[in-house]
PDB file of N, CA and C in Angstrom:
ATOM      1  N   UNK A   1       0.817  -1.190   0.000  1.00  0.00           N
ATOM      2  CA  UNK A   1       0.000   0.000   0.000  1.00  0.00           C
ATOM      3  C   UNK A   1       0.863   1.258   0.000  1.00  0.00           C
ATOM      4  N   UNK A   2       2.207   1.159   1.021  1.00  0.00           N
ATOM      5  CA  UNK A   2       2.903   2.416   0.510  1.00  0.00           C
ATOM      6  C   UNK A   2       3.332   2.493  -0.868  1.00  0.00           C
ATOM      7  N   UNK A   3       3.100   1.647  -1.873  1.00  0.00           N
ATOM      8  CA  UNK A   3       3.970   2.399  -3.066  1.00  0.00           C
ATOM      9  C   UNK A   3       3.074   2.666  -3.733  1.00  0.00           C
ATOM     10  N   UNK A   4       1.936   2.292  -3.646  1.00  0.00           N
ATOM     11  CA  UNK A   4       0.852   3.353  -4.211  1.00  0.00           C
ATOM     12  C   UNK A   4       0.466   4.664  -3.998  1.00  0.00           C
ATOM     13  N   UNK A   5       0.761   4.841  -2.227  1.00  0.00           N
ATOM     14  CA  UNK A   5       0.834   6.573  -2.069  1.00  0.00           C
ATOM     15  C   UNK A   5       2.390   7.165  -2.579  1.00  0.00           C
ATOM     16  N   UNK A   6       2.749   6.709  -2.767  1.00  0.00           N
ATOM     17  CA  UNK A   6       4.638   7.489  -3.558  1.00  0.00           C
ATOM     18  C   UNK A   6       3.908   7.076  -4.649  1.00  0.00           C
ATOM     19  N   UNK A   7       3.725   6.787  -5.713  1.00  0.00           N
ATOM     20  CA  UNK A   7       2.967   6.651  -6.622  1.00  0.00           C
ATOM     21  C   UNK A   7       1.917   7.711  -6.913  1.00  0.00           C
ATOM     22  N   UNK A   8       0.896   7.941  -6.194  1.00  0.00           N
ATOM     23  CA  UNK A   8      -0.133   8.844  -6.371  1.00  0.00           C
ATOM     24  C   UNK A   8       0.850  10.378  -6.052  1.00  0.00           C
ATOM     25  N   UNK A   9       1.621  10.032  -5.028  1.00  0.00           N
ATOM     26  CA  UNK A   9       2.148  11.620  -4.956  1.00  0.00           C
ATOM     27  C   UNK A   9       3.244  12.358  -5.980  1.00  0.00           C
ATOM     28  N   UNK A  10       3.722  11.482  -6.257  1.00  0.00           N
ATOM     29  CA  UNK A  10       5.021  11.333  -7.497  1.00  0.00           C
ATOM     30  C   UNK A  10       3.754  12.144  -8.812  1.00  0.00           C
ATOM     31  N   UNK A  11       2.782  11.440  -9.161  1.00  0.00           N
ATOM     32  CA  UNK A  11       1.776  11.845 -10.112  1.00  0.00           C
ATOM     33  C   UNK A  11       1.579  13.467  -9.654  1.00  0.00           C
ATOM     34  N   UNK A  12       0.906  13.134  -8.415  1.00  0.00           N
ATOM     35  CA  UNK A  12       0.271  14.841  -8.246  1.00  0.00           C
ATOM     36  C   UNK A  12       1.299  16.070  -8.598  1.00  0.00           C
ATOM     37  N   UNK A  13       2.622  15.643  -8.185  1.00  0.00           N
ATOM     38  CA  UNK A  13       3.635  16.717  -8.187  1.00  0.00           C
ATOM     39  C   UNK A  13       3.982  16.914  -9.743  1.00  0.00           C
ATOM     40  N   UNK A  14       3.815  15.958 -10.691  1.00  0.00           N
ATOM     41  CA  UNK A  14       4.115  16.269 -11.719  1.00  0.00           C
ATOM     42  C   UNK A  14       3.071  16.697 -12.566  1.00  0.00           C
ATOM     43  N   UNK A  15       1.801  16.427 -12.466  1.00  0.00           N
ATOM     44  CA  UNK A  15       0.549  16.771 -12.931  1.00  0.00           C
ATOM     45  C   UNK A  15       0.445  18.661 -12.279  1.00  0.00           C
ATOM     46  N   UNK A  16       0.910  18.798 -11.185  1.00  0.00           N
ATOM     47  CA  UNK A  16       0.803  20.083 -10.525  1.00  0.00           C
ATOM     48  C   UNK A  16       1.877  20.940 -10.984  1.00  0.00           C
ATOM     49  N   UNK A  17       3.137  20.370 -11.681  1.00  0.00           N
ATOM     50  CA  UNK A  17       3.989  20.867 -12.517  1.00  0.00           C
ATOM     51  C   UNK A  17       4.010  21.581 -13.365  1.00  0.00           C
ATOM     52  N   UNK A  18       2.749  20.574 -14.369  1.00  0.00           N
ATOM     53  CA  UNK A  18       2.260  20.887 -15.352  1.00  0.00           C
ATOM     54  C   UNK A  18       1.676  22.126 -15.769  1.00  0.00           C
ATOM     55  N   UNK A  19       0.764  22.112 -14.696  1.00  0.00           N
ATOM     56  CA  UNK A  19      -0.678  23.057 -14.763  1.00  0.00           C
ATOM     57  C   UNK A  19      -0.092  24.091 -14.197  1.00  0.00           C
ATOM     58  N   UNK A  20       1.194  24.133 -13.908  1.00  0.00           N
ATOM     59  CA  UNK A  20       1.671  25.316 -13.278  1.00  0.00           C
ATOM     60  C   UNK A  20       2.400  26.086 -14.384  1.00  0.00           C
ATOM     61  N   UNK A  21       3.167  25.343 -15.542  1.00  0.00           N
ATOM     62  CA  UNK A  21       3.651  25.715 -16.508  1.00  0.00           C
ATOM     63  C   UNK A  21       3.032  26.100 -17.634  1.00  0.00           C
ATOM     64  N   UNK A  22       1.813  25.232 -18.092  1.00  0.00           N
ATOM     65  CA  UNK A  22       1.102  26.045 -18.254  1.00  0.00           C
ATOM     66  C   UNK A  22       0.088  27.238 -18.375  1.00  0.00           C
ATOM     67  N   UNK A  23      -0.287  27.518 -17.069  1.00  0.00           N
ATOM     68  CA  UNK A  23      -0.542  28.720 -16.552  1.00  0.00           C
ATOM     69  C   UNK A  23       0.775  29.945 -16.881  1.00  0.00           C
ATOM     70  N   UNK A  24       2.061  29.687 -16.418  1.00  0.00           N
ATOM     71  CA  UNK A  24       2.540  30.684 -17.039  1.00  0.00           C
ATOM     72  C   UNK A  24       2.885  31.037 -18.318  1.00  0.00           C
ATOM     73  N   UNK A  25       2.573  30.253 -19.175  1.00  0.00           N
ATOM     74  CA  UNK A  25       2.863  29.646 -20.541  1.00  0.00           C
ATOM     75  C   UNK A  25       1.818  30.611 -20.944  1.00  0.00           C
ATOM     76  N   UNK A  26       0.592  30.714 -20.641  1.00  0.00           N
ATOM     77  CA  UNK A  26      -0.578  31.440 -21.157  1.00  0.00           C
ATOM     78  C   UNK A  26      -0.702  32.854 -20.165  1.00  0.00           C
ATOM     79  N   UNK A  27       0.180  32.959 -19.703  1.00  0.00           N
ATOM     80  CA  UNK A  27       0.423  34.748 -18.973  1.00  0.00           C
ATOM     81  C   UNK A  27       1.409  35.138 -19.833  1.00  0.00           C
ATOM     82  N   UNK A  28       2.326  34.762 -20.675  1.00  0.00           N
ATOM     83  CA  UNK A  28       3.650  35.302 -20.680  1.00  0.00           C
ATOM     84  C   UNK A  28       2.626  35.197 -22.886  1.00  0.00           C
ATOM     85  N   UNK A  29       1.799  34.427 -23.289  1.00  0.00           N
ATOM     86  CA  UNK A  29       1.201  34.401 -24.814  1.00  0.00           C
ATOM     87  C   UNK A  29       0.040  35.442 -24.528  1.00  0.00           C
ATOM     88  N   UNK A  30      -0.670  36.225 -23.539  1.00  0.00           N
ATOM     89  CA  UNK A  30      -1.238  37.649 -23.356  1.00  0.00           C
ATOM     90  C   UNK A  30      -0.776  38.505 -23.633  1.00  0.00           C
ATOM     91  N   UNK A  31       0.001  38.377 -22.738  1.00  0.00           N
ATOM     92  CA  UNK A  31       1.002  39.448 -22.691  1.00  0.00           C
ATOM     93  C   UNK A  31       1.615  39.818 -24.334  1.00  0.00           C
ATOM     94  N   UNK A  32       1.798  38.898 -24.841  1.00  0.00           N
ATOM     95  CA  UNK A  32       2.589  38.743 -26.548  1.00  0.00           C
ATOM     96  C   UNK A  32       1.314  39.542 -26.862  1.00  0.00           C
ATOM     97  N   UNK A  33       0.268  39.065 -27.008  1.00  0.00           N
ATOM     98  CA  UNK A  33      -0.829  39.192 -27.767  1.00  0.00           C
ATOM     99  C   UNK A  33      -1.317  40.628 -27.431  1.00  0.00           C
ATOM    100  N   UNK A  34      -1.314  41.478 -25.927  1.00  0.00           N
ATOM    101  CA  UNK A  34      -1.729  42.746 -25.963  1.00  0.00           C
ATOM    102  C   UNK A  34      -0.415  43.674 -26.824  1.00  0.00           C
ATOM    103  N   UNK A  35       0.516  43.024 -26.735  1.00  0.00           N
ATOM    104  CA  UNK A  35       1.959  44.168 -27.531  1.00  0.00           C
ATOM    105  C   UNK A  35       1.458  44.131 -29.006  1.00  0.00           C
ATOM    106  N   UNK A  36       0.929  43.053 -29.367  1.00  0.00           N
ATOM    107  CA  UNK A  36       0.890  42.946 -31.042  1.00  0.00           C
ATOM    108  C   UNK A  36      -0.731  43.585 -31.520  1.00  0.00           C
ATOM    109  N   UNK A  37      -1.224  44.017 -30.358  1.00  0.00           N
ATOM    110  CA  UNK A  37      -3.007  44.853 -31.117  1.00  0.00           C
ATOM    111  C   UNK A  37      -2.088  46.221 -30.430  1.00  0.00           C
ATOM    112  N   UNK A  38      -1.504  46.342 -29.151  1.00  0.00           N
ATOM    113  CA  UNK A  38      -0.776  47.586 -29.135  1.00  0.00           C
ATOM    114  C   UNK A  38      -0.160  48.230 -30.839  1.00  0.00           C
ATOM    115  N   UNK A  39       0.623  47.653 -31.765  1.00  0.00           N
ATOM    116  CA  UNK A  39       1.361  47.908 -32.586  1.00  0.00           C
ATOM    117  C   UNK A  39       0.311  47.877 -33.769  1.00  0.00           C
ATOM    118  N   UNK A  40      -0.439  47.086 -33.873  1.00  0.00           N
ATOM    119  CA  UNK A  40      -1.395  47.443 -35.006  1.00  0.00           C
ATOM    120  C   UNK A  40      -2.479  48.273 -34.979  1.00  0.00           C
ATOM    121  N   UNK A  41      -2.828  48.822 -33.713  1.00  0.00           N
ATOM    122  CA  UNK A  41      -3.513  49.925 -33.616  1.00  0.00           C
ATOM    123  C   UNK A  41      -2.464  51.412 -33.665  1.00  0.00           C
ATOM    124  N   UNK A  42      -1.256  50.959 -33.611  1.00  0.00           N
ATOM    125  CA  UNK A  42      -0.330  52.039 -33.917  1.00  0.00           C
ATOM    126  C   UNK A  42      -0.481  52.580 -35.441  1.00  0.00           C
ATOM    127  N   UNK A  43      -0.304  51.273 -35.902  1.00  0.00           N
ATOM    128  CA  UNK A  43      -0.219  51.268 -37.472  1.00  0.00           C
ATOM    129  C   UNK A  43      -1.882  51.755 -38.419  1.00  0.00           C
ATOM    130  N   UNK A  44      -2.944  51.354 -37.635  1.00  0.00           N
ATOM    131  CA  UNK A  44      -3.812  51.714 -38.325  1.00  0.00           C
ATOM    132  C   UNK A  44      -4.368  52.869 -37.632  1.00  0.00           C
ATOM    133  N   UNK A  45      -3.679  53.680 -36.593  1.00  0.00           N
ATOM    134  CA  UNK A  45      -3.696  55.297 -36.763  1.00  0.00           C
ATOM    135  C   UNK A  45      -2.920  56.026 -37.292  1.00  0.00           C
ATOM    136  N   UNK A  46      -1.881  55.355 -37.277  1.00  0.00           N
ATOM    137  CA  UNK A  46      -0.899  56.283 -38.659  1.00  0.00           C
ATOM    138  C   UNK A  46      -1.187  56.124 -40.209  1.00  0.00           C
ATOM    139  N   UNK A  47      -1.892  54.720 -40.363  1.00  0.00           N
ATOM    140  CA  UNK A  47      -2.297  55.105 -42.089  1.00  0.00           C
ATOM    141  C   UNK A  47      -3.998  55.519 -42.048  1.00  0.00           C
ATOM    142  N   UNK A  48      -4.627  56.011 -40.884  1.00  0.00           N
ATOM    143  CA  UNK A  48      -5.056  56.340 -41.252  1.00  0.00           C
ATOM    144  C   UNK A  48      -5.285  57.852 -40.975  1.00  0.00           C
ATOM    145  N   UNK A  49      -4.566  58.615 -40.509  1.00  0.00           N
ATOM    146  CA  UNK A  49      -4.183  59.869 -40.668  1.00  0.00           C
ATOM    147  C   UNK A  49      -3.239  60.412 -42.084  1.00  0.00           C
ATOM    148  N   UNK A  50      -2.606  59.170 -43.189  1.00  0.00           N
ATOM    149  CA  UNK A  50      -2.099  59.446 -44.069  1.00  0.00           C
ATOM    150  C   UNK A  50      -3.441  59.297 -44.724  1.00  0.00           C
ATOM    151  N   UNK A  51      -4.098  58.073 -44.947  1.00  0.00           N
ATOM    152  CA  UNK A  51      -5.779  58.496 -45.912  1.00  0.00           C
ATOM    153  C   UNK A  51      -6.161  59.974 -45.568  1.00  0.00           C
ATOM    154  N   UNK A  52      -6.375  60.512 -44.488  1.00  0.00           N
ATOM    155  CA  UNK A  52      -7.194  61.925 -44.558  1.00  0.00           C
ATOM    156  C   UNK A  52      -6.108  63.005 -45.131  1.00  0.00           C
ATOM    157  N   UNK A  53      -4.687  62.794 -45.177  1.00  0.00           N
ATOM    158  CA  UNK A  53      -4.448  63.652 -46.410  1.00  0.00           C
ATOM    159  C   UNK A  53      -4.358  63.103 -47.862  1.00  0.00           C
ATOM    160  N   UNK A  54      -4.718  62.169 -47.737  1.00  0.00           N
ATOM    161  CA  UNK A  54      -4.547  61.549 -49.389  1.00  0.00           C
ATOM    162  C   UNK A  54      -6.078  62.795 -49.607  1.00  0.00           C
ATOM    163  N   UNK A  55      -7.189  62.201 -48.798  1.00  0.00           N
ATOM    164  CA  UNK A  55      -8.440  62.496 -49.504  1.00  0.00           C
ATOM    165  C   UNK A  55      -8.872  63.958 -48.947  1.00  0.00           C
ATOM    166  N   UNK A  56      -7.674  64.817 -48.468  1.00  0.00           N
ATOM    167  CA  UNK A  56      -8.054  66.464 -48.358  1.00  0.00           C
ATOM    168  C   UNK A  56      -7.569  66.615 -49.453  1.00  0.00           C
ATOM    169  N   UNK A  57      -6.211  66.137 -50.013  1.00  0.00           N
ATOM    170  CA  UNK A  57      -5.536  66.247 -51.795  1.00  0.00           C
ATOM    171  C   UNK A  57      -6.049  66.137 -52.988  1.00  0.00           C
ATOM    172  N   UNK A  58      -7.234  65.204 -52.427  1.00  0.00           N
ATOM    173  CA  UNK A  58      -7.861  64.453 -53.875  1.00  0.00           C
ATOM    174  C   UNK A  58      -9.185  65.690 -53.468  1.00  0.00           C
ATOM    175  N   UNK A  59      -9.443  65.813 -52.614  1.00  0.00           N
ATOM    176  CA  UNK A  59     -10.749  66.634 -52.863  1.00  0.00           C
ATOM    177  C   UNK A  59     -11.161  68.242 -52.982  1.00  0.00           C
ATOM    178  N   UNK A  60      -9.435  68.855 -52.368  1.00  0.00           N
ATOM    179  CA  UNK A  60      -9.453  70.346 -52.640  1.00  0.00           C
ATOM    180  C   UNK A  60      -8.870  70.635 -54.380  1.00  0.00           C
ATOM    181  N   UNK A  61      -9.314  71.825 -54.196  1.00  0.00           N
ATOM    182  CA  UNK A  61      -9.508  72.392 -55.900  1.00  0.00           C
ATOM    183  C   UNK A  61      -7.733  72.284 -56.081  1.00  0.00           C
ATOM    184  N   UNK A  62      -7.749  72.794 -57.610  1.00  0.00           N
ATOM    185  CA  UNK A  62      -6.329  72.281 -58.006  1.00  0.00           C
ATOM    186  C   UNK A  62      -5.432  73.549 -57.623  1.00  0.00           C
ATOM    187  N   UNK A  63      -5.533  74.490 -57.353  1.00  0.00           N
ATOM    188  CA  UNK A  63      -4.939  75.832 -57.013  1.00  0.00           C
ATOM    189  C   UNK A  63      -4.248  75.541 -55.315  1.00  0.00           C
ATOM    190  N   UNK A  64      -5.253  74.739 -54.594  1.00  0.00           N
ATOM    191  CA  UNK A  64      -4.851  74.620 -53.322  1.00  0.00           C
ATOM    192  C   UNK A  64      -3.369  73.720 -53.313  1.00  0.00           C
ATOM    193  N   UNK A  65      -3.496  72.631 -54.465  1.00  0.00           N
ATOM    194  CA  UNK A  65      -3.113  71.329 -54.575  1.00  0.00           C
ATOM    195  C   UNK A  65      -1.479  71.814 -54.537  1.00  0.00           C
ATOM    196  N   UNK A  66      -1.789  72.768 -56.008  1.00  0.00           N
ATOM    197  CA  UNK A  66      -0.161  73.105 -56.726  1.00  0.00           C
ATOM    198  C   UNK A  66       0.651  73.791 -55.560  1.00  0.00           C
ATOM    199  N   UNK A  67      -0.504  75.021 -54.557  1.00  0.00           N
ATOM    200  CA  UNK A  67       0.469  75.329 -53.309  1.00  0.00           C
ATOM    201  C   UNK A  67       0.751  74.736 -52.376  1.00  0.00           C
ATOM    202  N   UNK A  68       0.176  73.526 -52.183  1.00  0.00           N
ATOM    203  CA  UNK A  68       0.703  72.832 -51.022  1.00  0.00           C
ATOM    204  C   UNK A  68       1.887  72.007 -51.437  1.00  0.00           C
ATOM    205  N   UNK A  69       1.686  71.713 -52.826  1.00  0.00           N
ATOM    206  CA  UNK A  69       2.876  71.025 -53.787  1.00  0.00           C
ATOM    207  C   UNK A  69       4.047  71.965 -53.286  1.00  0.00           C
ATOM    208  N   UNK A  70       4.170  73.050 -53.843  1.00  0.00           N
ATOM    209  CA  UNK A  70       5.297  74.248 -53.933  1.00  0.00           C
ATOM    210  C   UNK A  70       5.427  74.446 -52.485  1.00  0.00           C
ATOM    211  N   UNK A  71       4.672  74.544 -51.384  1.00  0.00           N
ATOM    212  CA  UNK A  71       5.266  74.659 -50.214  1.00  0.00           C
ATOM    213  C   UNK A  71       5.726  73.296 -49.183  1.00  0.00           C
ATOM    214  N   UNK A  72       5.271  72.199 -49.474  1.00  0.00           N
ATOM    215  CA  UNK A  72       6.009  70.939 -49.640  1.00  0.00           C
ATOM    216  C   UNK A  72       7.719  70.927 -50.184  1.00  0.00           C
ATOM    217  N   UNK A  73       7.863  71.312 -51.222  1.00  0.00           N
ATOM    218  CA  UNK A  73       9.115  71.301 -52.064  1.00  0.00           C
ATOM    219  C   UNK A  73       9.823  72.547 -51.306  1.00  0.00           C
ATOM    220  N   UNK A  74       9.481  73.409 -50.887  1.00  0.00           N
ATOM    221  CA  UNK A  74      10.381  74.924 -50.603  1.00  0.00           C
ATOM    222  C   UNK A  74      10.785  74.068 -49.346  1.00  0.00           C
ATOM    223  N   UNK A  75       9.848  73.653 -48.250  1.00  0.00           N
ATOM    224  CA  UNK A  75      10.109  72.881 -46.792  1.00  0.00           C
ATOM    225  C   UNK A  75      11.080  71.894 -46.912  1.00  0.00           C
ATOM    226  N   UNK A  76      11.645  71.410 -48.317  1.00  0.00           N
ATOM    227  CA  UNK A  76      12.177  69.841 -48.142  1.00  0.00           C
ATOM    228  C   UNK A  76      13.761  70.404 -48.141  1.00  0.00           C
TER     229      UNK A  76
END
């Protein structure tokens, strides 16, 4: 009968191993996962502050266009 309790306890400690490694296994793949919507919400406020000048360019008259052209080029 004792080598069935060293037996059952030998199990628990390694079964409790487990579930312990995995638990941090899935704290440390959150963590990954909030950095990577961090960075793509980076990215889809920066292109989309480049769309609203694409479509102030495309939609002001052509007089506005050529001076923002020419004061673009004088700035560079």
């Amino acid at each position: 009968m004792e080598v069935f309790k060293w037996i059952a306890l030998i199990m628990g400690l390694v079964i409790g191993g487990e579930v312990i490694k995995l638990y941090i296994k899935s704290k440390f793949a959150a963590n990954e996962g909030n950095q990577k919507v961090n960075d793509q919400q980076q990215q889809i406020d920066a292109l989309t502050k480049r769309v609203a000048v694409l479509e102030e360019l495309a939609t002001d008259p052509k007089e506005s266009l050529k001076q923002q052209i020419n004061n673009l080029s004088k700035n560079a």
